[in-house]
Protein backbone atom coordinates (compact mmCIF):
# COMPACT_ATOMS: atom_id res chain seq x y z
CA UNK A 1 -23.05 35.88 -27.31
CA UNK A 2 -22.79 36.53 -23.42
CA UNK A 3 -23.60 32.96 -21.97
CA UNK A 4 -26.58 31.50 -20.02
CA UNK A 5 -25.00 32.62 -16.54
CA UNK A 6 -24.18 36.06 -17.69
CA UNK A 7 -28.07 36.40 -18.06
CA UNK A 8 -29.73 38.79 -15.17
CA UNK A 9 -33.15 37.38 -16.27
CA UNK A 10 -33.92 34.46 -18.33
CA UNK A 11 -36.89 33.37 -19.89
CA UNK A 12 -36.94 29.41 -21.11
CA UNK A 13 -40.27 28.73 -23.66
CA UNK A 14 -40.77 24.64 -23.52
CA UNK A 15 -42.63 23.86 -26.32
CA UNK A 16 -45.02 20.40 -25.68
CA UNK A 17 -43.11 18.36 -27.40
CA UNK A 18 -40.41 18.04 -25.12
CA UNK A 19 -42.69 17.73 -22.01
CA UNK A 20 -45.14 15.08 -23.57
CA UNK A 21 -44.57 11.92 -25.41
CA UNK A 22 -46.44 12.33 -28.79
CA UNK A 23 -46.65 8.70 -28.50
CA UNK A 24 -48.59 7.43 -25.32
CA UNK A 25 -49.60 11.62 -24.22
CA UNK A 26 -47.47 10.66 -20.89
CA UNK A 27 -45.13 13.37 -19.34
CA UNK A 28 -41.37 13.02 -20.01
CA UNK A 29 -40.56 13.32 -16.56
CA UNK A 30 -37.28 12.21 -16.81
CA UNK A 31 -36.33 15.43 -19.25
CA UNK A 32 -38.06 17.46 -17.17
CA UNK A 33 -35.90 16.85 -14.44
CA UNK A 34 -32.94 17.46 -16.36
CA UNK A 35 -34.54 20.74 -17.22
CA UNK A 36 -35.23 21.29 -13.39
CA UNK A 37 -31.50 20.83 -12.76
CA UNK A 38 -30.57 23.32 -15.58
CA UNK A 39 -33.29 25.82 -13.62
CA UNK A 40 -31.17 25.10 -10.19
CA UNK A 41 -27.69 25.72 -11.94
CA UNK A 42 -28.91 28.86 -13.51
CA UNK A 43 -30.29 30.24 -10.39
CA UNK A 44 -27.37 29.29 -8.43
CA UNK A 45 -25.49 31.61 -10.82
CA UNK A 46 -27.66 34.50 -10.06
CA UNK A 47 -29.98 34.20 -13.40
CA UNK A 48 -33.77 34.64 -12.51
CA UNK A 49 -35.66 32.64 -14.57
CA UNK A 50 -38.81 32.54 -15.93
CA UNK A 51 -40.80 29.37 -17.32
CA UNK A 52 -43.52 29.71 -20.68
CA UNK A 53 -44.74 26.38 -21.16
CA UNK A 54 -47.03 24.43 -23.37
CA UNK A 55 -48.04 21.11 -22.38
CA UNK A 56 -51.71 21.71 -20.53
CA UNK A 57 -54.02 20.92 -23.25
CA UNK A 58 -51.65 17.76 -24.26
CA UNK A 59 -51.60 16.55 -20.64
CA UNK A 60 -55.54 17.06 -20.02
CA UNK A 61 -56.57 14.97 -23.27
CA UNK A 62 -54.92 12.33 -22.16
CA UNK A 63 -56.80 12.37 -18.82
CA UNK A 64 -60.02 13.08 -20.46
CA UNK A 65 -59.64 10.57 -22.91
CA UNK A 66 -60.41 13.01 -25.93
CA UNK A 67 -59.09 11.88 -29.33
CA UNK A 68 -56.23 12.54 -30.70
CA UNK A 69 -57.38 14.98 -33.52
CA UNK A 70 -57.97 19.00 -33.56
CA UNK A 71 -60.36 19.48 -30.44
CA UNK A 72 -63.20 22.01 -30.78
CA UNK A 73 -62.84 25.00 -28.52
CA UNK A 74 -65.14 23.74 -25.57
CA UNK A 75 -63.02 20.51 -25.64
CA UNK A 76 -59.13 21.97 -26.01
CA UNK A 77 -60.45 24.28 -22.86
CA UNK A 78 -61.92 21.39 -20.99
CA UNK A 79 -58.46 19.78 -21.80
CA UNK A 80 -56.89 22.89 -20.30
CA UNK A 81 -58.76 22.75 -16.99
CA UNK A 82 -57.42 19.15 -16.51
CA UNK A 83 -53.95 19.76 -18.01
CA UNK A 84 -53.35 22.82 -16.15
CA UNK A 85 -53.42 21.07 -12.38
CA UNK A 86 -51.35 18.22 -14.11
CA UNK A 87 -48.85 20.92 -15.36
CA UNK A 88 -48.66 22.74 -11.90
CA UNK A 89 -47.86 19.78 -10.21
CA UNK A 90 -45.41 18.65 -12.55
CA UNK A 91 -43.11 21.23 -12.49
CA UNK A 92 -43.62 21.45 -8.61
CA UNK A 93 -42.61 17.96 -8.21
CA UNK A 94 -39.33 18.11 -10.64
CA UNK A 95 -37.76 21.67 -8.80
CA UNK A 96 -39.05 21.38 -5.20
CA UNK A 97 -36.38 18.69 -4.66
CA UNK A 98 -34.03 20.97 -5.32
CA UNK A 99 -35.04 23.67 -3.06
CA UNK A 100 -37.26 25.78 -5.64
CA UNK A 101 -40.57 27.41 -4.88
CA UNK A 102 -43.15 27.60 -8.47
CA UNK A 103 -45.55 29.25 -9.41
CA UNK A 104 -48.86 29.47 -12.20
CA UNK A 105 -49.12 32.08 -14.24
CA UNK A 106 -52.19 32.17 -16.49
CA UNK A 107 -52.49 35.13 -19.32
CA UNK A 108 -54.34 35.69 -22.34
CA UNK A 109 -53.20 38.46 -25.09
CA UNK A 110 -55.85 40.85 -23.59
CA UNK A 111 -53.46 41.12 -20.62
CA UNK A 112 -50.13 42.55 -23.01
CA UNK A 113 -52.90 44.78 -24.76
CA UNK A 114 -54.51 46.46 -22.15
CA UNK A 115 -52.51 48.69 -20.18
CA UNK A 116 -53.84 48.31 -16.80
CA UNK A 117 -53.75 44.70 -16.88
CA UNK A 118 -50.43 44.42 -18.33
CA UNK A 119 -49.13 46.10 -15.23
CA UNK A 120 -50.74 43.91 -12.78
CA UNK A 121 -49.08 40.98 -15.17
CA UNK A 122 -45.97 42.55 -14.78
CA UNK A 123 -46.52 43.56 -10.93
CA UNK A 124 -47.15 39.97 -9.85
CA UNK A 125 -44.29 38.84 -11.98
CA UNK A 126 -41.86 41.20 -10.38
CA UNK A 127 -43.44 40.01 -6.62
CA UNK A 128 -42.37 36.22 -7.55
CA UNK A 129 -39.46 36.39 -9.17
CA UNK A 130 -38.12 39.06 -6.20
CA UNK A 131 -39.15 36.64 -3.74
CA UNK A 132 -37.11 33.78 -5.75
CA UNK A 133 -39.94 32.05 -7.19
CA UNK A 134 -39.83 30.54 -10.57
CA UNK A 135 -43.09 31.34 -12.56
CA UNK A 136 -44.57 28.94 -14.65
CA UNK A 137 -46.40 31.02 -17.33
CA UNK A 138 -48.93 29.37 -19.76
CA UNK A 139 -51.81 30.89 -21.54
CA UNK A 140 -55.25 30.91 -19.89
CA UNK A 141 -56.75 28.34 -22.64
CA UNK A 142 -59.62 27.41 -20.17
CA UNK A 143 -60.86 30.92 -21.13
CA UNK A 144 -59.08 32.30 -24.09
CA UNK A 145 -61.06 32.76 -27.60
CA UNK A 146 -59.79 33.21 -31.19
CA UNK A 147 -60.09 37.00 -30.39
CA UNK A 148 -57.94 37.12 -26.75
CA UNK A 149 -55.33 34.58 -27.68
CA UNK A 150 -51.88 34.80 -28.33
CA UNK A 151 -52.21 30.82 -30.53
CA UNK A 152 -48.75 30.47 -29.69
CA UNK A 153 -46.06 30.12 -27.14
CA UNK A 154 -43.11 30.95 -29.21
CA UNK A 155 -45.11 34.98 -29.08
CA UNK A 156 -46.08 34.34 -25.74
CA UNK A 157 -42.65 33.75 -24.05
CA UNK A 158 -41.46 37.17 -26.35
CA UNK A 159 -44.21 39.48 -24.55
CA UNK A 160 -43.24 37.86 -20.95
CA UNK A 161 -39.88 38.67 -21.76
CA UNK A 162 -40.62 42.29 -22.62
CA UNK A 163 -43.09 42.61 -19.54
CA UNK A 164 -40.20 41.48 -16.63
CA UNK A 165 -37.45 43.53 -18.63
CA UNK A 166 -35.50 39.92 -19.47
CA UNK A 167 -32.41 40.10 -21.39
CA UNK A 168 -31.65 36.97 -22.94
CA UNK A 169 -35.13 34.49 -24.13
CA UNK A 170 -34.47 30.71 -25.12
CA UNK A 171 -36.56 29.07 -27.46
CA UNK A 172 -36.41 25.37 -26.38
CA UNK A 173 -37.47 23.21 -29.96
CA UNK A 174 -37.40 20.48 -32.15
CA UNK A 175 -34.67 22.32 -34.54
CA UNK A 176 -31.00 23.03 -33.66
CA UNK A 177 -31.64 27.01 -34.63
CA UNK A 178 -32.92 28.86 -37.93
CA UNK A 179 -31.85 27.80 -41.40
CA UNK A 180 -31.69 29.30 -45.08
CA UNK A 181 -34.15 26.10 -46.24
CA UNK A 182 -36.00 23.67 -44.98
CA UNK A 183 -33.02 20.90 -43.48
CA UNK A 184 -35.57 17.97 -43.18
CA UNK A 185 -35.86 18.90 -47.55
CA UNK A 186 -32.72 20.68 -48.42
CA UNK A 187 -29.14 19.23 -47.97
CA UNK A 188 -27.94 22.37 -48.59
CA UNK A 189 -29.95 23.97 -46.01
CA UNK A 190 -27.52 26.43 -43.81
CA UNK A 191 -28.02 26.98 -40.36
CA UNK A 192 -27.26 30.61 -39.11
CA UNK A 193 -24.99 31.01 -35.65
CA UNK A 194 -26.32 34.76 -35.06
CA UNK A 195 -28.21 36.58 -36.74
CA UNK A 196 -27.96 40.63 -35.88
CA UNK A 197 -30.38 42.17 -37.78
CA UNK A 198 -33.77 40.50 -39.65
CA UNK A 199 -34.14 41.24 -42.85
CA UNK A 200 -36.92 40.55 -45.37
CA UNK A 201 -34.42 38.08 -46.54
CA UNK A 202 -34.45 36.28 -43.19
CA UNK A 203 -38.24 37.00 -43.31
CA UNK A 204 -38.68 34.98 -46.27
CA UNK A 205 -36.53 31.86 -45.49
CA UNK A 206 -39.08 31.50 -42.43
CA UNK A 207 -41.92 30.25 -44.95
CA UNK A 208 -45.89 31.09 -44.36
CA UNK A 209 -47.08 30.97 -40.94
CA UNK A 210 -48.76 27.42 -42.13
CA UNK A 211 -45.96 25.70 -42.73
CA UNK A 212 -46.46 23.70 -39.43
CA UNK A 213 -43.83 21.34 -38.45
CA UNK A 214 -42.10 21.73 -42.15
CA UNK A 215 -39.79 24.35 -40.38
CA UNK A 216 -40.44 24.03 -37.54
CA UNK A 217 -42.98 26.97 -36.83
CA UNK A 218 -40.43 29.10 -37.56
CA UNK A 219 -42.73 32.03 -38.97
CA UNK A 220 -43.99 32.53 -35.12
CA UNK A 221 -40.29 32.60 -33.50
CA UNK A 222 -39.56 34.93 -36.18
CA UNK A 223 -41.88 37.29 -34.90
CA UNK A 224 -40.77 36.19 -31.45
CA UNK A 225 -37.72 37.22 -32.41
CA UNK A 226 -38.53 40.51 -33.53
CA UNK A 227 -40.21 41.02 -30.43
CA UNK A 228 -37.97 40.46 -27.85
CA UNK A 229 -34.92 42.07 -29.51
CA UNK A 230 -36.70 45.61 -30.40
CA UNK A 231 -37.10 45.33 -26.56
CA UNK A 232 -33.52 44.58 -25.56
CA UNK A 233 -33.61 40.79 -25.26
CA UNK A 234 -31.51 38.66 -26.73
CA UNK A 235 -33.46 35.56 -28.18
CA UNK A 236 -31.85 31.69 -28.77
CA UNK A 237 -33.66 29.17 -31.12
CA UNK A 238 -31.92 25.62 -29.80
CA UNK A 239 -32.82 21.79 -29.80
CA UNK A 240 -34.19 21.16 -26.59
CA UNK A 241 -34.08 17.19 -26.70
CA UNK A 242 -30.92 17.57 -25.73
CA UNK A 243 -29.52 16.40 -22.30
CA UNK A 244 -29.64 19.39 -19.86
CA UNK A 245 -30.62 21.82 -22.92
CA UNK A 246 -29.86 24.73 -20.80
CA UNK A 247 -26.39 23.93 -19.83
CA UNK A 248 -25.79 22.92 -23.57
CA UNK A 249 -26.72 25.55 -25.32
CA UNK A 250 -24.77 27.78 -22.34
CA UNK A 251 -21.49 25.53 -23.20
CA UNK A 252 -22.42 25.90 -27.29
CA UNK A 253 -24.56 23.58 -28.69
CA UNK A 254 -25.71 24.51 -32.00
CA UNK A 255 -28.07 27.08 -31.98
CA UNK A 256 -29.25 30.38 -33.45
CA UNK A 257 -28.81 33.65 -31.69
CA UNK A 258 -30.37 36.85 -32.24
CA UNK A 259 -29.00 39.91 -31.05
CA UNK A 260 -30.84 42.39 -29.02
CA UNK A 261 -31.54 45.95 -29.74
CA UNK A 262 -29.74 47.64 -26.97
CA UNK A 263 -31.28 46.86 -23.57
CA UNK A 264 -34.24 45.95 -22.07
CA UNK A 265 -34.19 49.25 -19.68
CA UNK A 266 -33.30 51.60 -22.31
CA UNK A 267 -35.60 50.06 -24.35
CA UNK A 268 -38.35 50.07 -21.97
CA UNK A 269 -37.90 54.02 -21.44
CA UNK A 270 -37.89 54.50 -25.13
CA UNK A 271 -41.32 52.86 -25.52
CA UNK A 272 -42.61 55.02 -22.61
CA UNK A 273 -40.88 58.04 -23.60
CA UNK A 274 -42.96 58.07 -27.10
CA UNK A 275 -46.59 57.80 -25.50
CA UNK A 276 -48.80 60.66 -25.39
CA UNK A 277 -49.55 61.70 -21.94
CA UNK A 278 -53.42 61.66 -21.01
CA UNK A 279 -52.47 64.08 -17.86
CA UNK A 280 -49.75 65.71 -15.33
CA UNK A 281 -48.39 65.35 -11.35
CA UNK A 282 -46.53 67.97 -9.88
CA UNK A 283 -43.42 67.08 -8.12
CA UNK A 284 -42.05 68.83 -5.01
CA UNK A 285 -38.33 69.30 -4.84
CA UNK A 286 -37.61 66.59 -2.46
CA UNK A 287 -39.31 64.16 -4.95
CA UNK A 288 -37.42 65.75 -7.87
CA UNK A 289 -33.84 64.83 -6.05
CA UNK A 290 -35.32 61.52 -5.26
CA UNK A 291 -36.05 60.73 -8.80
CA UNK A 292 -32.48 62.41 -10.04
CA UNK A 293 -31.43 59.38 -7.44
CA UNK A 294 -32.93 56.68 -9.18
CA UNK A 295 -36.04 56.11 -7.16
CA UNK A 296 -39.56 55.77 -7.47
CA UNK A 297 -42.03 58.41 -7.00
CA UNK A 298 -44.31 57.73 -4.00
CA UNK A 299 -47.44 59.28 -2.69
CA UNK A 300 -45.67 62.00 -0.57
CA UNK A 301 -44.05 63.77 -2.74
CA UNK A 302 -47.11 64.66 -5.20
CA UNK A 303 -47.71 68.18 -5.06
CA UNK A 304 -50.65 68.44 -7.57
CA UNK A 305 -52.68 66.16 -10.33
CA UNK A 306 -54.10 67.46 -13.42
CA UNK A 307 -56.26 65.49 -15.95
CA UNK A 308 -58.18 62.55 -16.15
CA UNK A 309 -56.11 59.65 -16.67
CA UNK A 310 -56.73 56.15 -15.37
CA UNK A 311 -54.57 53.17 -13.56
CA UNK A 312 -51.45 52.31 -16.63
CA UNK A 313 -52.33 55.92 -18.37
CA UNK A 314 -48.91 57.71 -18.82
CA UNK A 315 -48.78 61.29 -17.62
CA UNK A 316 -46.31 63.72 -17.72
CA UNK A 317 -43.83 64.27 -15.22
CA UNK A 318 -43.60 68.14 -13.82
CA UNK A 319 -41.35 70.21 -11.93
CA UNK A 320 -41.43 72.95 -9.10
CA UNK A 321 -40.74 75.47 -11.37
CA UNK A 322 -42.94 73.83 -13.77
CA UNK A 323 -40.88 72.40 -16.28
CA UNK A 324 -41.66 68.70 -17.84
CA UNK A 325 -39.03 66.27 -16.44
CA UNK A 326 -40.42 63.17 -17.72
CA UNK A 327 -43.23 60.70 -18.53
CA UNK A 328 -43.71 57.91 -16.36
CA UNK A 329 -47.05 55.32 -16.11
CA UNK A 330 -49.18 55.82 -13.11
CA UNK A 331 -50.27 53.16 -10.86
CA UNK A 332 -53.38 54.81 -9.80
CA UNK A 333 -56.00 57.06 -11.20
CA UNK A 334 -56.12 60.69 -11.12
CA UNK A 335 -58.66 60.63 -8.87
CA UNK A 336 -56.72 58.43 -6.56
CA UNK A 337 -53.95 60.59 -6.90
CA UNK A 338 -56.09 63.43 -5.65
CA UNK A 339 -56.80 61.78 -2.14
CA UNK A 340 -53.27 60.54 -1.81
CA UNK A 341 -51.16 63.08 -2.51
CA UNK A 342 -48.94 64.32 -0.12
CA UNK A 343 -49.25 61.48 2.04
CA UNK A 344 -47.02 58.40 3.33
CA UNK A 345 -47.55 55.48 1.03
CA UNK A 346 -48.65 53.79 4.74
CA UNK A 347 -52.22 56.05 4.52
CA UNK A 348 -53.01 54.64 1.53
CA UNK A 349 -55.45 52.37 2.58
CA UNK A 350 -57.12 54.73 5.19
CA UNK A 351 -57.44 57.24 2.30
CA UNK A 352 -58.96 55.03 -0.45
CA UNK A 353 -60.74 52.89 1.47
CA UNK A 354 -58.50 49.65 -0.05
CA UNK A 355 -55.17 48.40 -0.08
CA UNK A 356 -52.74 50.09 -2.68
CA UNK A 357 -49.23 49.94 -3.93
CA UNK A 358 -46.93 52.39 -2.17
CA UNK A 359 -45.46 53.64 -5.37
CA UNK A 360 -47.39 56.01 -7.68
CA UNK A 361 -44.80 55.51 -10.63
CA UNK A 362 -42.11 53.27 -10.52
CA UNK A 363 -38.98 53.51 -11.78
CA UNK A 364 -39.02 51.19 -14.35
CA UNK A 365 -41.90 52.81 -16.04
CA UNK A 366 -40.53 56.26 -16.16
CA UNK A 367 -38.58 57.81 -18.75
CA UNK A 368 -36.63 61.14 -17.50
């Protein structure tokens, strides 16, 4: 496996273990500055990375004084509310030191499922992490039912890693990587150093999604797994109790890796190239060589709109001569489309009446 540094965008789960003391529900501040120096290193190399942690509802019982047993919904999203400004601040204390801005992130699994809202996630995502930001990312438990929630962060940090287009994901745990048996029962118990494809074979040494802490919840990074590498991403299950975890498992601590499916950008365009479009926008020529170029389609070079598609519909991509070039994901509606086309991206806001983006489709969401 390519190391740590080689990574153009990391994402780092944290599961709440490793940021809470079981024991007295305190924050392990002490790892978690370890973990901010492995952030620094990282970014120093030229990795942008991207935080998923757990740790809110841990950190808001303890200031709420709730017991330590399974909390009915109102109470784990009280606990949220509490935990959440507690969770902020804690990562904001351990990297400012070192010169690094953060930032919240709160999703639920309605914001991956619906297509407009998963490209605002990803749109904000992109704005931070361009402007060297590190997101903190945590599902939005204050509001989150059964019905819009992810349940865990293992499948969490997997979507956020397919949203921003990462290429490597790290698992941060309480087990060294993914074994044949259960280690804590079996002294047999094998641990794998990469795994390249899953298998129903590897599917079944994972165990039943209740399992719990028996192996380590490792049903959900399973699926985690599967996840991120159908999208490109290379995924790491490793012990995060470890000093600096990140700069271990970069200098080979034990650990499993899974290998990714090609890359996140072909990937990407793969997944985009199999939708059905829900409409059409005529190109002029100057807009066709831009695209052959490698850029985004704006405003101005929008010749004509057909159908009635809405913000995150994909629509198909057309030529002067009008042949299909394409299929790309459009950023506004086809009724926006109508008043804007043919105009700078800087009339935007004159035209609709609203701020807009100035790109219709980008060119990460286009497949050619």
């Amino acid at each position: 496996m390519a190391p740590l540094t080689a990574s153009q965008r990391l994402v780092v789960k944290i599961g709440s273990a490793l940021l809470v003391d079981r024991a007295s529900g305190e924050l392990r501040a002490d790892w978690l500055r370890q973990l901010a120096q492995d952030v620094a290193w990282l970014m120093g190399q030229g990795t942008e990375v991207v935080l998923v942690s757990s740790g809110s509802i841990a950190l808001g019982r303890r200031v709420l004084a709730l017991p330590d047993i399974d909390l009915a919904l109102d109470q784990s999203q009280a606990a949220a509310a509490v935990g959440q400004i507690q969770l902020a601040r804690a990562y904001e204390e351990a990297l400012s030191p070192l010169g690094i801005v953060t930032a919240q992130v709160l999703v639920t699994l309605e914001d991956s499922q619906d297509r407009r809202r998963y490209l605002n996630s990803r749109a904000t995502l992109e704005q931070l992490i361009s402007l060297g930001v590190v997101p903190i990312v945590n599902e939005n438990d204050t509001v989150a039912t059964d019905e819009i929630r992810y349940g865990d962060n293992d499948r969490l940090a997997a979507q956020i890693a397919v949203t921003i287009g990462a290429d490597q994901l790290v698992l941060l745990s309480d087990v060294d990587g993914f074994y044949n048996a259960n280690p804590q029962e079996d002294d047999n118990a094998r641990r794998f150093d990469v795994i390249d494809v899953i298998t129903p074979e590897i599917e079944a040494m994972a165990g039943d999604a209740g399992s719990g802490l028996s192996k380590g919840g490792m049903k959900t990074k399973l699926i985690a797994a599967k996840t991120a590498t159908a999208a490109g991403c290379a995924m790491a299950i490793s012990n995060g109790f470890s000093a600096r975890p990140l700069f271990a498992l970069n200098e080979g601590v034990n650990s499993t890796w899974f290998l990714a499916n090609g890359d996140p950008k072909s990937a990407r365009k793969r997944w985009i190239a199999a939708m059905k479009p829900m409409g059409s926008i005529a190109l002029d020529q100057g807009a066709v060589a831009a695209l052959g170029r490698g850029k985004s389609l704006l405003p101005a070079g929008v010749s004509g709109v057909n159908g009635d598609f809405l913000r995150g519909d994909p629509v198909e991509i057309i030529a002067p001569n009008g042949q299909s070039i394409g299929l790309g994901l459009s950023r506004y509606t086809a009724g926006e489309v109508a008043l804007i086309r043919g105009h700078k991206s800087t009339e935007i806001e004159d035209l609709l009446g609203y701020p807009g983006r100035s790109v219709l489709i980008h060119r990460d969401d286009m497949s050619l």
